[in-house]
C-alpha atoms as a PDB file:
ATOM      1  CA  UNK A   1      35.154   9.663  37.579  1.00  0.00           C
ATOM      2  CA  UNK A   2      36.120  13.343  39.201  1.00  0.00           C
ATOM      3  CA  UNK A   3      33.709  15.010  41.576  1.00  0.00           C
ATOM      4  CA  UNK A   4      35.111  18.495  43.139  1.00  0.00           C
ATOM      5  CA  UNK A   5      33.253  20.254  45.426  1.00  0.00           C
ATOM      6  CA  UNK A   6      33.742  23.769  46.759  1.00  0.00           C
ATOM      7  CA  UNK A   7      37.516  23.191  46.087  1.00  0.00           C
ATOM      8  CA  UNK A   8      39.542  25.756  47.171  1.00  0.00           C
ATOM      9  CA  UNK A   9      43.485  26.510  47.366  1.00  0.00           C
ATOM     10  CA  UNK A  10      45.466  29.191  48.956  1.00  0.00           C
ATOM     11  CA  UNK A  11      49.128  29.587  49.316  1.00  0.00           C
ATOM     12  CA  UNK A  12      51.205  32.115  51.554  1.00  0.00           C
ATOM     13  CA  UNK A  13      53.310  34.401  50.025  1.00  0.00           C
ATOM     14  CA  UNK A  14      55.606  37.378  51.703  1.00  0.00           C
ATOM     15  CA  UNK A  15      52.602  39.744  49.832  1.00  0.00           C
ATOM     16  CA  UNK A  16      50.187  37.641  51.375  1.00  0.00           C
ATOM     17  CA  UNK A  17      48.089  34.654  50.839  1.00  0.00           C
ATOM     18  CA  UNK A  18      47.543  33.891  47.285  1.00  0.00           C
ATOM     19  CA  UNK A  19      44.292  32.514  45.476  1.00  0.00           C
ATOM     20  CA  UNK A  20      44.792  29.927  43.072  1.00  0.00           C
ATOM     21  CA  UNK A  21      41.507  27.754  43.416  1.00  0.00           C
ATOM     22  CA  UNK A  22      38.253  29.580  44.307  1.00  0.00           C
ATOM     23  CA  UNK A  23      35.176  26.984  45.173  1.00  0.00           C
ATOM     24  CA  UNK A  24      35.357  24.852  41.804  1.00  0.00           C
ATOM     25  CA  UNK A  25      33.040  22.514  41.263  1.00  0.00           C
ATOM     26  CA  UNK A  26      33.396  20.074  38.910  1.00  0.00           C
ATOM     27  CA  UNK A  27      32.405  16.395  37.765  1.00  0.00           C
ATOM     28  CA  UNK A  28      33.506  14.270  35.228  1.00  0.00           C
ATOM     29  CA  UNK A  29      31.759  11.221  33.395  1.00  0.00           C
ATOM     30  CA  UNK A  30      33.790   7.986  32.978  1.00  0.00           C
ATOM     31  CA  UNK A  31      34.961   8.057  29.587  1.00  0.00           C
ATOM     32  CA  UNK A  32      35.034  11.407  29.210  1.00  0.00           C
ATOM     33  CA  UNK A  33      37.721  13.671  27.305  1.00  0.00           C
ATOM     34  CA  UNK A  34      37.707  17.218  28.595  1.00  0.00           C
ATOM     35  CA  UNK A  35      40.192  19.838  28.087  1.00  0.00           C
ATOM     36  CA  UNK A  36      40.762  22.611  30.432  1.00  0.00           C
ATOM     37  CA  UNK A  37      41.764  25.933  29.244  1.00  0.00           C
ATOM     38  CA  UNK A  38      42.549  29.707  30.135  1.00  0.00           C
ATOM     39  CA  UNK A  39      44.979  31.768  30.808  1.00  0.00           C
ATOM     40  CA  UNK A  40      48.416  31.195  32.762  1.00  0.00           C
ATOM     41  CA  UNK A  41      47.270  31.542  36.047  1.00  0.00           C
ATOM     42  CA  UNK A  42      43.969  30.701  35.900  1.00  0.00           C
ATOM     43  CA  UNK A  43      44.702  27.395  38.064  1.00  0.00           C
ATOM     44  CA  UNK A  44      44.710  24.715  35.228  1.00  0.00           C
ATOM     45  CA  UNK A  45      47.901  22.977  36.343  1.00  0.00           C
ATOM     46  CA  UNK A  46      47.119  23.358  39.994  1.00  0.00           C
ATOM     47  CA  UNK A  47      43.516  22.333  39.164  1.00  0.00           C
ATOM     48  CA  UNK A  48      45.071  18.626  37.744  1.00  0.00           C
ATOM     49  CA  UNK A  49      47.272  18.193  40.663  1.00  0.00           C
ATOM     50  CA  UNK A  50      44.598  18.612  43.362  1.00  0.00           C
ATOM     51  CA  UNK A  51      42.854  15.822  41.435  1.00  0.00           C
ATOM     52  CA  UNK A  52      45.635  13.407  40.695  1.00  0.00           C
ATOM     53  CA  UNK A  53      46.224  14.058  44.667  1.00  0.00           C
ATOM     54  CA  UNK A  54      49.808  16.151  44.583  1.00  0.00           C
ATOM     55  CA  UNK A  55      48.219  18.948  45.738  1.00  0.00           C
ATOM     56  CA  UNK A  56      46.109  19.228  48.842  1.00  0.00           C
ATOM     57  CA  UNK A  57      43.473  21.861  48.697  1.00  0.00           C
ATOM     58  CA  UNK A  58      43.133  24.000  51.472  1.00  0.00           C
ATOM     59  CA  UNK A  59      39.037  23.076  51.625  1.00  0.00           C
ATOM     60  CA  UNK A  60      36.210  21.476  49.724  1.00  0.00           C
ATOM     61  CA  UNK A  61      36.050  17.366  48.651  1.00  0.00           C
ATOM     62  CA  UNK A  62      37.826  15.841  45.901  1.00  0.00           C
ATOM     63  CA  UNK A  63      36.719  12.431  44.635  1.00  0.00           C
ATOM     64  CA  UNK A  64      38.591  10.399  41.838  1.00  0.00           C
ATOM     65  CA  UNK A  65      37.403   6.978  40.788  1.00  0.00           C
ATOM     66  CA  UNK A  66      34.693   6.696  43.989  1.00  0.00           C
ATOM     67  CA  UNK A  67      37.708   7.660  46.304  1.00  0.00           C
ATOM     68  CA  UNK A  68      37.961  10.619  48.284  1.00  0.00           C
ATOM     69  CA  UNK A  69      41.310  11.672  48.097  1.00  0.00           C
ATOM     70  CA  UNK A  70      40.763  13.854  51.799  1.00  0.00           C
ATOM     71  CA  UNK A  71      40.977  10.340  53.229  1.00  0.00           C
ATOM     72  CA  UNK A  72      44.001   9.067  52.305  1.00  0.00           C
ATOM     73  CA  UNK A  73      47.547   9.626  53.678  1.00  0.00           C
ATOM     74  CA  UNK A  74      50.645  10.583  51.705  1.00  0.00           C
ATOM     75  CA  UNK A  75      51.051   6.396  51.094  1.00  0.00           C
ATOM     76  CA  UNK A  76      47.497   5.693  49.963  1.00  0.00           C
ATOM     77  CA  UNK A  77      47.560   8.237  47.562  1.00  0.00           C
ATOM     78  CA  UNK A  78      50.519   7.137  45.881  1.00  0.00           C
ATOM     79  CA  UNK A  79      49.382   3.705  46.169  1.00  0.00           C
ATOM     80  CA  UNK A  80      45.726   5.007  44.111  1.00  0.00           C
ATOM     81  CA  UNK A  81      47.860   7.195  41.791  1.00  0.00           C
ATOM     82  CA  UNK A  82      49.754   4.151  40.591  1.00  0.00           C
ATOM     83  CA  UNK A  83      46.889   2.059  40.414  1.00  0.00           C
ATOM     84  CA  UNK A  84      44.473   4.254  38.706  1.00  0.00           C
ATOM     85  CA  UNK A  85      45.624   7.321  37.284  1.00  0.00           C
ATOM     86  CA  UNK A  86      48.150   7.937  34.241  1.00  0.00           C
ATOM     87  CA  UNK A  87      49.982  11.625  34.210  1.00  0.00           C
ATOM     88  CA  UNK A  88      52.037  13.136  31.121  1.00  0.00           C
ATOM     89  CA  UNK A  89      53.425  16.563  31.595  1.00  0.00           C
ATOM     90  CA  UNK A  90      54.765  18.904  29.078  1.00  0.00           C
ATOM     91  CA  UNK A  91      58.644  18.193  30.631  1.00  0.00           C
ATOM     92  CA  UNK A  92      58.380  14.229  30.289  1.00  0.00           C
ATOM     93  CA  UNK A  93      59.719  13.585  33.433  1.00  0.00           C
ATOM     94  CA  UNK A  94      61.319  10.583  32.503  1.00  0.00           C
ATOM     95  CA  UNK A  95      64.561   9.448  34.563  1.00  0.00           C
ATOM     96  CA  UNK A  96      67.625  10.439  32.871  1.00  0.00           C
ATOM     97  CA  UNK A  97      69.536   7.613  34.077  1.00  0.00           C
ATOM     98  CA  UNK A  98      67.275   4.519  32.673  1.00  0.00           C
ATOM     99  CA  UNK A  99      66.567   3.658  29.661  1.00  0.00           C
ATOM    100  CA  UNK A 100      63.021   4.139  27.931  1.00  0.00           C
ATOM    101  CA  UNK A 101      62.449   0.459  28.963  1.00  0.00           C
ATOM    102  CA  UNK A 102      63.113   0.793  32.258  1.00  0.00           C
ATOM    103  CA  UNK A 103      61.220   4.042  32.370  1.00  0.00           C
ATOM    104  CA  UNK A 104      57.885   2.681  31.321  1.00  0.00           C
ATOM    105  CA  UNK A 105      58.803  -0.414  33.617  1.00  0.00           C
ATOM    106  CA  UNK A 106      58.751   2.025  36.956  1.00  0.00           C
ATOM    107  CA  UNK A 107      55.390   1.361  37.495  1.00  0.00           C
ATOM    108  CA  UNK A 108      54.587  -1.990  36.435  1.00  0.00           C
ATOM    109  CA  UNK A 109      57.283  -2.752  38.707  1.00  0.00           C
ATOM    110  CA  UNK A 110      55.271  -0.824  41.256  1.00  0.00           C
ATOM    111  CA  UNK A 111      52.261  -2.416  40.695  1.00  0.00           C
ATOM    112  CA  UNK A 112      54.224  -5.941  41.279  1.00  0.00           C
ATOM    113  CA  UNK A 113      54.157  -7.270  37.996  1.00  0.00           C
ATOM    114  CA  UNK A 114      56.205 -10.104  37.051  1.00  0.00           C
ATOM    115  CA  UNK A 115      56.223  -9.145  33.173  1.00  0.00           C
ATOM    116  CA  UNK A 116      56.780  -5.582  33.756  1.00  0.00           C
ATOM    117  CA  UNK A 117      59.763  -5.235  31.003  1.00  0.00           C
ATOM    118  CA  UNK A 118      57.808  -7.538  28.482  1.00  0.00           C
ATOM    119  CA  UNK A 119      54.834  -5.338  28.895  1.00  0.00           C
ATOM    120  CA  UNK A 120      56.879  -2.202  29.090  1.00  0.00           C
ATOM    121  CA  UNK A 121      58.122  -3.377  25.699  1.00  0.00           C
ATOM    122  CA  UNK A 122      54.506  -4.148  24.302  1.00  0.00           C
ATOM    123  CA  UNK A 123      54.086  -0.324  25.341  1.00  0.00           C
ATOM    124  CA  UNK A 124      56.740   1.443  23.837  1.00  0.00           C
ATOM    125  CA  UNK A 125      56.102  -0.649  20.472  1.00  0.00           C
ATOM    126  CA  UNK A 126      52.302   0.623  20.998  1.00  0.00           C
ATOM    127  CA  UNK A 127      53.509   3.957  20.536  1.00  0.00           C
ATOM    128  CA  UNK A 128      56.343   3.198  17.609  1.00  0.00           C
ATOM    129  CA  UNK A 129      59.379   3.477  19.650  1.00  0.00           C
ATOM    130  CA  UNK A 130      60.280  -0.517  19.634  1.00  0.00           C
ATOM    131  CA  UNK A 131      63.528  -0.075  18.217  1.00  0.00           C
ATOM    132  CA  UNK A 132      64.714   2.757  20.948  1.00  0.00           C
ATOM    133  CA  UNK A 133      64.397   0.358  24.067  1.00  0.00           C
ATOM    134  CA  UNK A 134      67.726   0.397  25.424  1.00  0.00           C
ATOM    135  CA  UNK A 135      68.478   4.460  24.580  1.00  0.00           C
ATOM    136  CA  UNK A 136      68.378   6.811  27.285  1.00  0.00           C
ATOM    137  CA  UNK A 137      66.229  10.347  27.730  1.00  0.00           C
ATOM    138  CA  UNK A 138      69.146  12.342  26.116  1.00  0.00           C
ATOM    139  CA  UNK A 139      69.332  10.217  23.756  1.00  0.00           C
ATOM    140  CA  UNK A 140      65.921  10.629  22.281  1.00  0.00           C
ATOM    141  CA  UNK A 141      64.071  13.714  20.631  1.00  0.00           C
ATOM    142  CA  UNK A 142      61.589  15.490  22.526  1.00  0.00           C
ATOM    143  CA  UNK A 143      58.463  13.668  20.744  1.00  0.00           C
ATOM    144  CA  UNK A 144      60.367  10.465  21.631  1.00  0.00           C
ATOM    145  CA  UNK A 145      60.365  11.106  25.424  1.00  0.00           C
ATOM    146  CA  UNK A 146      56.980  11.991  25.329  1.00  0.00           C
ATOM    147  CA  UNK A 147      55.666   9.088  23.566  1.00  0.00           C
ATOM    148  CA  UNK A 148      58.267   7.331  26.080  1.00  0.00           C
ATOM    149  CA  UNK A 149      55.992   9.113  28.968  1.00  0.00           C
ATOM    150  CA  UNK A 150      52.594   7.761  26.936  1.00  0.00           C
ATOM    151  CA  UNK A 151      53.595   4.285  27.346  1.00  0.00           C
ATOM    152  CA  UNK A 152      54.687   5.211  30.958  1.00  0.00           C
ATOM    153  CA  UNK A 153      51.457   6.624  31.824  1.00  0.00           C
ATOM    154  CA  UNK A 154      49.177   4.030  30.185  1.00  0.00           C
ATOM    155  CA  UNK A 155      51.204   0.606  31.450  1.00  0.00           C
ATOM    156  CA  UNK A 156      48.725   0.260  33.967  1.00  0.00           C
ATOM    157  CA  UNK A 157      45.411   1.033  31.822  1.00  0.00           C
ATOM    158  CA  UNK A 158      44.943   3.489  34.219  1.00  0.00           C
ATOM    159  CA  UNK A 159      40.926   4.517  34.789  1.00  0.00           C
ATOM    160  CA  UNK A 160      41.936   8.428  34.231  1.00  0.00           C
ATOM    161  CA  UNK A 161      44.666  10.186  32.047  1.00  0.00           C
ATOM    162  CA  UNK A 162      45.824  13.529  32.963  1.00  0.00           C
ATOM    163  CA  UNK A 163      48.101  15.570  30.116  1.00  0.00           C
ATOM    164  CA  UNK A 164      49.461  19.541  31.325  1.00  0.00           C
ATOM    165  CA  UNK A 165      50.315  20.765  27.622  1.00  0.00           C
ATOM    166  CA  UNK A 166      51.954  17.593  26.706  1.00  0.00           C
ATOM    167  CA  UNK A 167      52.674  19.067  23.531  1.00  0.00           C
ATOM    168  CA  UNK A 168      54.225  22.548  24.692  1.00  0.00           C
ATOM    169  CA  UNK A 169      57.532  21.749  24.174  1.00  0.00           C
ATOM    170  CA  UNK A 170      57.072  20.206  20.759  1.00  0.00           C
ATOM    171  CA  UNK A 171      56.873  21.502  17.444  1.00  0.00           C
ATOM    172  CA  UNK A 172      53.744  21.936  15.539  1.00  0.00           C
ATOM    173  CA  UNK A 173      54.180  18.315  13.520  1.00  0.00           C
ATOM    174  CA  UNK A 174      55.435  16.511  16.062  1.00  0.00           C
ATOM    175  CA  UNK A 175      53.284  17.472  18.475  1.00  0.00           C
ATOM    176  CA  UNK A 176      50.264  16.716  16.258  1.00  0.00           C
ATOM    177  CA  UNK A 177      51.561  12.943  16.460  1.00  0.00           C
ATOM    178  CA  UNK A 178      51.883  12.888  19.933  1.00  0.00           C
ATOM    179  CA  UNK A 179      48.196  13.750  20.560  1.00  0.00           C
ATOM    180  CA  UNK A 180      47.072  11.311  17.751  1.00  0.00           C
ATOM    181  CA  UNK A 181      48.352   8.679  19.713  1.00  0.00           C
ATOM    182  CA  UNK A 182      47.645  10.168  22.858  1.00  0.00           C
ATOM    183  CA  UNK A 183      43.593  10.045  21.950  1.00  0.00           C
ATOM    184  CA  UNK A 184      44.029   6.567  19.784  1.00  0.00           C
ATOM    185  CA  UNK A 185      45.739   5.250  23.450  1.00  0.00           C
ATOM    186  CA  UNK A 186      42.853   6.392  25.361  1.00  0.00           C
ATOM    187  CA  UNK A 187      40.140   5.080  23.010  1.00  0.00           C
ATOM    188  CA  UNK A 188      41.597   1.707  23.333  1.00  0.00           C
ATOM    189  CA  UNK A 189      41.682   1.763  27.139  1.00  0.00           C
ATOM    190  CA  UNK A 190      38.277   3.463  27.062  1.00  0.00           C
ATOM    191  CA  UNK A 191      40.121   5.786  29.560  1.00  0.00           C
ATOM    192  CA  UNK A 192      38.761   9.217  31.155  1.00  0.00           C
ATOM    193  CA  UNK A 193      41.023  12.335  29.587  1.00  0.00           C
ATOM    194  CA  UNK A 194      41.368  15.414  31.377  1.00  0.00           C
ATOM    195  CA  UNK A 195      43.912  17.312  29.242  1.00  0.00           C
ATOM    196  CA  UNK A 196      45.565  21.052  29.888  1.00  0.00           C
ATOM    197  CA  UNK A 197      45.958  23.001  26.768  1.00  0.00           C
ATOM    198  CA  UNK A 198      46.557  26.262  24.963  1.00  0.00           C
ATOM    199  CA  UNK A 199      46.003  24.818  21.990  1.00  0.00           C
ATOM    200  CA  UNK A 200      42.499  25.437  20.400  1.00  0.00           C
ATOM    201  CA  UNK A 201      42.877  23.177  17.778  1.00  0.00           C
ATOM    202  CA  UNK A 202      43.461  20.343  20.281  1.00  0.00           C
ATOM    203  CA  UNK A 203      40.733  21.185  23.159  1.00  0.00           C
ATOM    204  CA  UNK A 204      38.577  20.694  20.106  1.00  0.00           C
ATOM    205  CA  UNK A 205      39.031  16.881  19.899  1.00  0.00           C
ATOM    206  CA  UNK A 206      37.368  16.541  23.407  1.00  0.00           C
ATOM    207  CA  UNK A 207      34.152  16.213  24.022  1.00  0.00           C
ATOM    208  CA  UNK A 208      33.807  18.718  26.388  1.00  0.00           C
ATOM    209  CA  UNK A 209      35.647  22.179  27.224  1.00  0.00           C
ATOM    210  CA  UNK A 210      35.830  23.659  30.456  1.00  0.00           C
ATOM    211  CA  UNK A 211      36.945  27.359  31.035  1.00  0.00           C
ATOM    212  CA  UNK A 212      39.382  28.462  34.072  1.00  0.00           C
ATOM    213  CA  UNK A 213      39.696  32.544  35.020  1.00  0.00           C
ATOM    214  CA  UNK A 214      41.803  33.805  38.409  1.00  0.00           C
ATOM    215  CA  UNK A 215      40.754  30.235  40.202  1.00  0.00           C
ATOM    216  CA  UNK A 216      37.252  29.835  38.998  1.00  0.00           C
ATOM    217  CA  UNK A 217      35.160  27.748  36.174  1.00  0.00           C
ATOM    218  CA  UNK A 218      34.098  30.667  33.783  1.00  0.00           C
ATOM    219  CA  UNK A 219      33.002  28.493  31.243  1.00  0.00           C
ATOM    220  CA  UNK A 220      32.098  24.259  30.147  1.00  0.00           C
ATOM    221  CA  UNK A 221      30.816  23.618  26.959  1.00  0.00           C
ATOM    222  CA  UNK A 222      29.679  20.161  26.156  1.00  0.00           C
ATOM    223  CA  UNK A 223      30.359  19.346  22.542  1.00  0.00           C
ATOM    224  CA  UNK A 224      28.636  16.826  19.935  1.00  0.00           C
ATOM    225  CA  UNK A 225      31.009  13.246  19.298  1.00  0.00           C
ATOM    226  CA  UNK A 226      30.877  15.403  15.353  1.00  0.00           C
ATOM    227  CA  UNK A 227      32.173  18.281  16.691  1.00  0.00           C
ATOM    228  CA  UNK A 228      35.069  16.602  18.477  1.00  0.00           C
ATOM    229  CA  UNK A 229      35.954  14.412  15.690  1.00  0.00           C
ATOM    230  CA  UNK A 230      36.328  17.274  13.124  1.00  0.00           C
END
């Protein structure tokens, strides 16, 4: 599903150029889960946008789904990001001025579907929010935008899910529910899940962990389907 080779990224800064990305190389199985951890800074974030093509790295190959994203203009990669790939981020990004409906909608509607609102509605009653379809971002709790952006980022059954610490700005309980439904979303769609965390507890439900330090893979441990399930 994700094949990086000799990825690297630098920006330029006043101080000088700065290393975020130094020659990762990484590949992911179909149907993986894998989180990604290490410290702030260690390129996680940056890492996940190179791959779900928002971020252009200054050299190496990144493939997603058989695709090289090197290939593709600004166009085609928002055409294959719609198509394919499924982001949540830890500040929902939801539009403030439409309603959770319309929200999950955006990219059915995208995608040219006729029964985008009827299947944005199967979506957000997927994720137990059926009764909040016409309430706006504001007026909705933080785990209630974020399951909004679940249903948003699965309304496509995209091939690959990418979460940065979806559950950063939650608290401990609600955040817990967000993930369950997170991982019970992607078992249904049989989905690949690369997913940015802090949180121990929940890189320990993936299969496999991978280890970021000052740009580079330090670490990827490959864990028993036991393991991840405890």
């Amino acid at each position: 599903m994700i094949r990086l080779r000799g990825v690297h990224l630098t920006l330029q800064s006043l101080a000088g150029p700065v290393h975020i990305l130094r020659g990762i190389d990484l590949d992911v199985a179909d149907g993986e889960t894998v989180a990604v951890v290490g410290p702030s800074g260690s390129g996680k974030s940056t890492m996940m946008m190179v791959i779900a093509g928002l971020e252009c790295p200054s050299s190496g190959k990144v493939e997603v789904a058989d695709t090289d994203l090197g290939a593709l203009d600004e166009d085609g990669l928002a055409l294959f990001r719609r198509d394919r790939i499924g982001i949540v981020f830890q500040n929902f990004h939801l539009v403030p001025t439409m309603t959770a409906l319309e929200n999950v909608a955006i990219p059915l509607e995208f995608a040219g579907r006729a029964d985008a609102l009827a299947a944005a509605k199967q979506g957000l009653e997927a994720v137990g929010l059926g009764h909040r379809l016409d309430h706006y971002p504001a007026q909705l709790s933080g785990g209630e935008q974020q399951r909004v952006a679940l249903a948003r980022a699965t309304a496509v059954s995209p091939r690959l899910i990418l979460a940065d610490e979806p559950t950063g700005n939650l608290d401990g309980d609600t955040g817990a529910q967000v993930m369950d439904l997170l991982f019970q979303l992607r078992e249904k769609l049989g989905t690949t899940l690369v997913l940015i965390t802090h949180d121990r507890g929940l890189a320990g439900r993936c299969g496999r962990i991978v280890r970021l330090s000052d740009g580079h893979i330090v670490g990827d441990e490959r864990r028993t389907l036991a393991a991840a399930a405890q």
